[in-house]
Protein backbone atom coordinates (compact mmCIF):
# COMPACT_ATOMS: atom_id res chain seq x y z
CA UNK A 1 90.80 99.87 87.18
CA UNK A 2 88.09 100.17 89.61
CA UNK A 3 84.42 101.25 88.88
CA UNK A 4 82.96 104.44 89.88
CA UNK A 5 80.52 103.11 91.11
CA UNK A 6 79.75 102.06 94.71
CA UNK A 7 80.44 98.54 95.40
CA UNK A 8 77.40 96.55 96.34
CA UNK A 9 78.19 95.68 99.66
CA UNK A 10 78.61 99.81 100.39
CA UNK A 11 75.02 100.30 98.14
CA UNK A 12 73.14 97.62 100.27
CA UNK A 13 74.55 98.91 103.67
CA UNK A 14 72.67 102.24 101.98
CA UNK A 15 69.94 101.27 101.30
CA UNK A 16 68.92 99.40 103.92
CA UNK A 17 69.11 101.88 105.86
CA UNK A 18 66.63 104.29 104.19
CA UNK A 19 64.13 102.07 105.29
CA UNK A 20 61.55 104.36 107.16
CA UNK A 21 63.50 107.79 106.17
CA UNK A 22 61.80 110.39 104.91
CA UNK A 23 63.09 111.50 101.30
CA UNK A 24 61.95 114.94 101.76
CA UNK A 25 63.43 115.28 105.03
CA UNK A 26 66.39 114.04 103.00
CA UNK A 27 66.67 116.08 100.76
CA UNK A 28 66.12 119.53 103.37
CA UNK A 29 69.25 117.71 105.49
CA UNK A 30 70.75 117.62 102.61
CA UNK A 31 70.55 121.36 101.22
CA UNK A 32 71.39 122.61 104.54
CA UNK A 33 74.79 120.80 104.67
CA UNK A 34 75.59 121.38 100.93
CA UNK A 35 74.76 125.40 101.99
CA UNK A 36 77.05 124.85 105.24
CA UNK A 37 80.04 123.55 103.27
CA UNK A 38 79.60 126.25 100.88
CA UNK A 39 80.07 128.90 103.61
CA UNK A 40 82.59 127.16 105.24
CA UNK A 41 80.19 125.51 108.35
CA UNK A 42 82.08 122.11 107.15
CA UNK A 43 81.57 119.08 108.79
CA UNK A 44 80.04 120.62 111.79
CA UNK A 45 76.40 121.07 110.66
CA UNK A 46 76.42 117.23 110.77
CA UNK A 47 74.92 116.38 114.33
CA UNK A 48 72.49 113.86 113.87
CA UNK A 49 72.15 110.32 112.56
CA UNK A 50 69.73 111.49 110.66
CA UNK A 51 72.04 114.53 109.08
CA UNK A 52 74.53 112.19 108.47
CA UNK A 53 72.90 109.26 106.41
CA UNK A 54 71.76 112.31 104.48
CA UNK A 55 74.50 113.41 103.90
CA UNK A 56 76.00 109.77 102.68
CA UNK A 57 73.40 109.43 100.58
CA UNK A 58 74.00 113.15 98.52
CA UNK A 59 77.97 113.05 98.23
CA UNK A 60 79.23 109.56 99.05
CA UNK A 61 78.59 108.51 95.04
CA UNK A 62 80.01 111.47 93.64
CA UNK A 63 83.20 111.13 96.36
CA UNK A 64 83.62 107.38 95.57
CA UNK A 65 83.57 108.02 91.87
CA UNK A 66 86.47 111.16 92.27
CA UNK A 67 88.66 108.87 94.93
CA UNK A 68 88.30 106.03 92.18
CA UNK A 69 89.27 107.70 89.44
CA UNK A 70 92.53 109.23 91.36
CA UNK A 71 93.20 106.00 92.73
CA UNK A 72 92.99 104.62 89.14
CA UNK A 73 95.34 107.38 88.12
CA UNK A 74 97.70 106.00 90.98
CA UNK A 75 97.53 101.88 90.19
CA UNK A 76 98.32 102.90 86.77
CA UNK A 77 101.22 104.62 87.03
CA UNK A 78 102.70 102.46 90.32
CA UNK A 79 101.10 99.28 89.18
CA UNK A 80 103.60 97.28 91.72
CA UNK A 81 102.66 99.66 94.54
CA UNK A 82 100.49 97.36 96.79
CA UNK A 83 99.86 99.08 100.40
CA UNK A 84 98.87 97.07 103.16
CA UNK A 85 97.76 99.88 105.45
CA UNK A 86 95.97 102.44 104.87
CA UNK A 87 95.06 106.38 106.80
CA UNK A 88 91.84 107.95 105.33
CA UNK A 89 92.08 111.25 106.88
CA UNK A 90 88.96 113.30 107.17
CA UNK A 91 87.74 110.22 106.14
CA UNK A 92 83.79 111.26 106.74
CA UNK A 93 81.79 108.10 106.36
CA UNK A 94 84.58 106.00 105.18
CA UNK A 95 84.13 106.65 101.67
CA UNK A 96 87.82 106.79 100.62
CA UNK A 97 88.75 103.04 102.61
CA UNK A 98 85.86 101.86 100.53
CA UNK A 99 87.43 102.87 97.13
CA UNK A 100 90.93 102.01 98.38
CA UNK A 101 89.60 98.65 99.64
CA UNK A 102 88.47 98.26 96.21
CA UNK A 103 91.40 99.59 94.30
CA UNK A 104 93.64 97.89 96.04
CA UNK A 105 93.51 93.68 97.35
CA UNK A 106 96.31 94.46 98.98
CA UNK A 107 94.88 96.31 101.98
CA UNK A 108 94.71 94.81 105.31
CA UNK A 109 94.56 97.55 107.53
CA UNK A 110 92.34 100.79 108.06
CA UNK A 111 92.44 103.77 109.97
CA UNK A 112 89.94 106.20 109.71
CA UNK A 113 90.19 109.95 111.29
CA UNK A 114 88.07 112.32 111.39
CA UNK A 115 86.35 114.63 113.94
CA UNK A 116 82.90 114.29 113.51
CA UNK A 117 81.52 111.44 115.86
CA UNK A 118 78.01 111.14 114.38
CA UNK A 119 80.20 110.58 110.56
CA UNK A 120 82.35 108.12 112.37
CA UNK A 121 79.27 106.06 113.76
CA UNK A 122 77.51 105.80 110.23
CA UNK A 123 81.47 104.82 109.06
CA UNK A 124 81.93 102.46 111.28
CA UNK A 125 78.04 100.98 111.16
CA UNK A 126 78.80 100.81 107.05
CA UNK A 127 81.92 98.95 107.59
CA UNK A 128 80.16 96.18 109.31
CA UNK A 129 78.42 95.65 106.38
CA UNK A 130 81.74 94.64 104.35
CA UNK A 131 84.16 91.90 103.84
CA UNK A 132 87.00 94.56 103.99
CA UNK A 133 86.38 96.95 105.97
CA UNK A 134 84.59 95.35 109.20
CA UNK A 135 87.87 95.42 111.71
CA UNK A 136 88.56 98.98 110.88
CA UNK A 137 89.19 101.35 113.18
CA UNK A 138 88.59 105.02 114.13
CA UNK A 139 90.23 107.78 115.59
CA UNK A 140 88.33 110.73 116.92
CA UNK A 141 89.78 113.97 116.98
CA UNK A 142 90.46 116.56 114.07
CA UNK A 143 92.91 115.48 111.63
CA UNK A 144 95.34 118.60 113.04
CA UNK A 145 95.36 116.99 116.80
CA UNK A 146 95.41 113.32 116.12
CA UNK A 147 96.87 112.71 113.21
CA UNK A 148 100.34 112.92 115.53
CA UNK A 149 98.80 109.64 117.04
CA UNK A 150 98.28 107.68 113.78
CA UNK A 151 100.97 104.87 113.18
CA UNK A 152 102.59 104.82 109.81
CA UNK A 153 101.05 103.47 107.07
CA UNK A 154 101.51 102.75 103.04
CA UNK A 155 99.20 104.71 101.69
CA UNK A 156 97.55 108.26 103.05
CA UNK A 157 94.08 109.64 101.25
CA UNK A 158 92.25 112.99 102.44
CA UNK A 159 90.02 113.62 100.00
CA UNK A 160 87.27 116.79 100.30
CA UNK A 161 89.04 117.90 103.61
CA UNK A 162 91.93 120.02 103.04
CA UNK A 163 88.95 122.66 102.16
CA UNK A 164 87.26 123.11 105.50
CA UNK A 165 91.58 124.43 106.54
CA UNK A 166 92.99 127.80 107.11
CA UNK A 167 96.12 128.06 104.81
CA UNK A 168 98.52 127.58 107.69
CA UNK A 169 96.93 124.51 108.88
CA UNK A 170 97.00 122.92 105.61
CA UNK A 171 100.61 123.21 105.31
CA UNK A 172 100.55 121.82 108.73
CA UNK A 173 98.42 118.96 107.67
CA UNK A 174 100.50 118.23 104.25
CA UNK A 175 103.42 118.09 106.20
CA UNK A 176 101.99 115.47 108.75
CA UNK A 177 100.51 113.12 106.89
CA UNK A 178 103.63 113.10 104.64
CA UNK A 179 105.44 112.33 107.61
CA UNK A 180 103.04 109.40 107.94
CA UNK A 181 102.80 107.79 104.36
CA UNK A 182 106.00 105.31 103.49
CA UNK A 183 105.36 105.00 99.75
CA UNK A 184 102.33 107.66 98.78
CA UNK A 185 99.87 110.49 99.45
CA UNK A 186 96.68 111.38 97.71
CA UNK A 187 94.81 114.56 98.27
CA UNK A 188 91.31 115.56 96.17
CA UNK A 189 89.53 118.70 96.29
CA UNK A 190 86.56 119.62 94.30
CA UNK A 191 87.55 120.95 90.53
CA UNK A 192 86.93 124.64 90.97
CA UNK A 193 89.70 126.90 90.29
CA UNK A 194 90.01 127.33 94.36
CA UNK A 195 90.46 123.50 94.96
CA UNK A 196 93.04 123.68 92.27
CA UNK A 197 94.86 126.51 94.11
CA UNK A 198 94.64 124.61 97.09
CA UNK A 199 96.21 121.33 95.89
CA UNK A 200 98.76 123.27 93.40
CA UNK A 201 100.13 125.02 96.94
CA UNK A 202 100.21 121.28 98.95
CA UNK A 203 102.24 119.85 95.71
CA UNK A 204 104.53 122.82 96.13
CA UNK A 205 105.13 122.42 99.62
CA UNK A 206 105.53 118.80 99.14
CA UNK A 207 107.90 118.65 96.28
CA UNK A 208 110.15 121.08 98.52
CA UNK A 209 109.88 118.50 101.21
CA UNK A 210 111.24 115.32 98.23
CA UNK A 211 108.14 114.31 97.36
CA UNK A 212 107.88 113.05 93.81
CA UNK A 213 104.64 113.38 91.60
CA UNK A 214 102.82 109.88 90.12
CA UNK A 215 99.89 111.78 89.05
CA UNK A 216 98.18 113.79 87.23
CA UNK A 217 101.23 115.86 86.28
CA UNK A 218 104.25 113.64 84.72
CA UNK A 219 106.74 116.18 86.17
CA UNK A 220 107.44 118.56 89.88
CA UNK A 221 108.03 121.63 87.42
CA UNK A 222 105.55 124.63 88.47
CA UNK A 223 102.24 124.07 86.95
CA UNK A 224 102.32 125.35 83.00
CA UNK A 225 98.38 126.29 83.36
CA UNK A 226 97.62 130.02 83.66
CA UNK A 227 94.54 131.76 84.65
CA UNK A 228 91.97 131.18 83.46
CA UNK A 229 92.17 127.99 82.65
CA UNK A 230 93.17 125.32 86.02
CA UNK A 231 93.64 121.86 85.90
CA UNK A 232 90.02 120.21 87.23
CA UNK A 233 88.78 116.26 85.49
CA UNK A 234 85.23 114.94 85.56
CA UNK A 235 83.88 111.85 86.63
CA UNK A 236 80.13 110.48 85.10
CA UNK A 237 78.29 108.43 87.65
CA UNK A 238 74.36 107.28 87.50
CA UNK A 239 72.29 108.66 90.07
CA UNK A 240 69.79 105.98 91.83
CA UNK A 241 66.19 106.71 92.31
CA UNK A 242 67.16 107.80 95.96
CA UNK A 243 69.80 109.95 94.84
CA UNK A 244 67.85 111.97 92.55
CA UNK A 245 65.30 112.33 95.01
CA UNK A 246 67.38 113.33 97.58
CA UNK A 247 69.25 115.53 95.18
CA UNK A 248 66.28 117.03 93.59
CA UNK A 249 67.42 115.93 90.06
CA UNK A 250 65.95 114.91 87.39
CA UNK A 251 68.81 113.66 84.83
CA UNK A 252 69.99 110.03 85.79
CA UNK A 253 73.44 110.75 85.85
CA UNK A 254 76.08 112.87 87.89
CA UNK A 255 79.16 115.20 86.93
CA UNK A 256 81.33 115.37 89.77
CA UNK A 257 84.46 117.53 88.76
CA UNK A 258 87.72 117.04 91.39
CA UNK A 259 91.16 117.91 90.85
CA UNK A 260 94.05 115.85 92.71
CA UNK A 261 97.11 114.62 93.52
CA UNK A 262 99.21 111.53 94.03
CA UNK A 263 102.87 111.93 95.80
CA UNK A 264 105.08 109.19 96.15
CA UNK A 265 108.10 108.57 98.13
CA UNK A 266 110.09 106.94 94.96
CA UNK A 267 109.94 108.81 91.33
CA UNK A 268 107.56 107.00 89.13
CA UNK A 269 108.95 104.05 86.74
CA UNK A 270 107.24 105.84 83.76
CA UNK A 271 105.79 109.17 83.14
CA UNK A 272 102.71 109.40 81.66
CA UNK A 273 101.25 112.89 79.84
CA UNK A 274 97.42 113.72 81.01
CA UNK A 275 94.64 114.61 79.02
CA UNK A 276 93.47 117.82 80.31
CA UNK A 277 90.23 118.26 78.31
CA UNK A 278 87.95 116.06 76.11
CA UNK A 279 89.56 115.66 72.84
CA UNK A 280 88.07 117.20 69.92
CA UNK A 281 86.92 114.21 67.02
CA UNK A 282 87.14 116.07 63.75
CA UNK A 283 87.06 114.37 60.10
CA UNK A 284 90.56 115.02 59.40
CA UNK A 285 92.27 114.43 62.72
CA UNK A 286 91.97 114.24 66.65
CA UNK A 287 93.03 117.46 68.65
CA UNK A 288 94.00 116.70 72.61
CA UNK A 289 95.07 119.15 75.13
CA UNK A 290 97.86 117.42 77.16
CA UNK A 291 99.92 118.22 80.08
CA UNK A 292 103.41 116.73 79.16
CA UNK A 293 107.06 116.88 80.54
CA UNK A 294 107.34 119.78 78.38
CA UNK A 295 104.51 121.89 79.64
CA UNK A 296 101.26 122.13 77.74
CA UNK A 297 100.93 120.65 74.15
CA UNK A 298 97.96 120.53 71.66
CA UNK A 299 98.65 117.20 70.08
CA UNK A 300 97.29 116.32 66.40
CA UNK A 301 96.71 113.17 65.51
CA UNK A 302 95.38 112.57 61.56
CA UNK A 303 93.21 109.95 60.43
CA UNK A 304 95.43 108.96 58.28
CA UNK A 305 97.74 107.90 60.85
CA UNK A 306 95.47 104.70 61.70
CA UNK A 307 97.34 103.22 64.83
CA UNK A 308 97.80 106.32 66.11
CA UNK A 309 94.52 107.50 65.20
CA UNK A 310 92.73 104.61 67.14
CA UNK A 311 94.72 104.57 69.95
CA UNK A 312 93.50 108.71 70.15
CA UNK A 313 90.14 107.78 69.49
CA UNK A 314 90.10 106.19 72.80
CA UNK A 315 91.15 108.92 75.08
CA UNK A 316 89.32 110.62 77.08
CA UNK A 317 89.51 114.19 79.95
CA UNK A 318 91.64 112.82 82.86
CA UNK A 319 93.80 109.91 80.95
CA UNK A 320 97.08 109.14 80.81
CA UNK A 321 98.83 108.85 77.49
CA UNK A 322 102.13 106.72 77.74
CA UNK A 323 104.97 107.35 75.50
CA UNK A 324 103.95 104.64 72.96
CA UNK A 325 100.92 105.76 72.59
């Protein structure tokens, strides 16, 4: 399991280059991006070094911390997966081979994609800085046009991309980079009930295609959630001085909700249920909303129950709860 956290070598590469930047002028980049994004400008408000290291220094903890917990969800269900190559598609400033680099010793190989040439200059400047990453390289070109030129690889991750897609170029772009992934695919999208729609409609498609799920859901049955409720986790992560500055926040700490999913090529050795909301601690027992093979269940565990009642005590929103637990 891999910390949310950014690795040191990616926090150094950071900071040293706020050296000489403005904060303030931070934090204005910052806003207008975030406002962009939200009306569906994307990527392409990003034009200027400056624009960019802003925004790395707003989203890439909150990123690193969703693609680590999905890629924790991954290693623990396919423990024995090990991927030596790796295609991070809309891949930004790299955020996604960092986690992967982490999650994963394995990993040789990088390929980064994404259209944005001032985000692929910060990626590529970043990846100097590590042990990892330094001899990765970068396609230009919008995941839609050159993904076709990508070689095959082990392991595919878009995360925050799918998004900034009309619905019939996402299909588009499930279906390629399925077509390029030999053992498995993970997609993230922010935890709102639209990023769920988005990523319950790419499983679909997928599953139709033989894809198998790993994660969250231990099951391809149609999702057993129903409006209102959608399937989103949450990820804590501390906020640096920077960040908060930059941010304009005042609590140390971060809340990024995602929702994603892993497709593999094989079924899964073991399923695993998910814990779909924080479990409730009460005197006489523990209460846990889980996603099963069944569909939804509201699992009760009493106190009096002790092994069972420990091992409960330690869940938590996002887990997975084997069998024997």
């Amino acid at each position: 399991m891999i910390s949310p956290n950014l690795p040191a070598e990616l926090k150094a590469a950071l900071d040293a280059r706020l050296q000489g930047f403005s904060r303030t002028d931070a934090a204005q980049r910052s806003q207008k991006i975030s406002n962009a994004y939200r009306t569906g400008g994307g990527s392409g408000t990003i034009k200027s070094e400056a624009d960019a290291l802003a925004y790395a220094l707003a989203r890439m903890p909150a990123t690193y911390a969703a693609v680590a917990a999905s890629l924790n969800a991954l290693t623990e269900i396919a423990p024995e997966l090990d991927p030596e190559t790796l295609l991070d598609v809309g891949a930004g400033p790299g955020t996604a081979s960092w986690a992967a680099a982490e999650a994963f010793p394995s990993l040789h190989d990088f390929t980064l994609l994404d259209a944005n040439d001032t985000l692929s200059r910060l990626a590529l400047g970043l990846a100097r800085d590590s042990s990892r990453l330094a001899d990765c390289r970068y396609l230009p070109g919008d995941a839609g046009t050159n993904l076709a030129e990508a070689s095959p690889v082990d392991l595919v991750i878009a995360s925050y991309v799918i998004g900034e897609l009309g619905e019939r170029e996402r299909r588009t772009l499930a279906e390629m980079m399925w077509a390029k992934t030999r053992r498995a695919l993970v997609v993230i999208e922010p935890g709102t009930p639209a990023g769920y729609a988005r990523i319950l409609a790419l499983r679909q498609h997928l599953i139709a295609a033989g894809a198998f799920v790993a994660a969250p859901c231990p099951h391809e049955k149609p999702c057993p959630l129903t409006a209102p409720d959608w399937c989103h986790f949450t990820q804590r992560l501390p906020r640096s001085q920077a960040h908060r500055q930059i941010k304009g926040a005042e609590v140390p700490f971060e809340d990024e909700r995602f929702i994603y999913v892993v497709l593999t090529r094989t079924p899964p050795a073991a399923r695993a249920s998910r814990v779909l909301a924080a479990p409730e601690v009460g005197k006489a027992e523990i209460t846990a909303k889980l996603c099963t093979g069944q569909g939804v269940e509201l699992a009760k565990v009493a106190r009096r129950d002790k092994a069972a009642y420990a091992s409960a005590r330690r869940w938590r929103w996002g887990d997975a709860v084997m069998a024997d637990n």
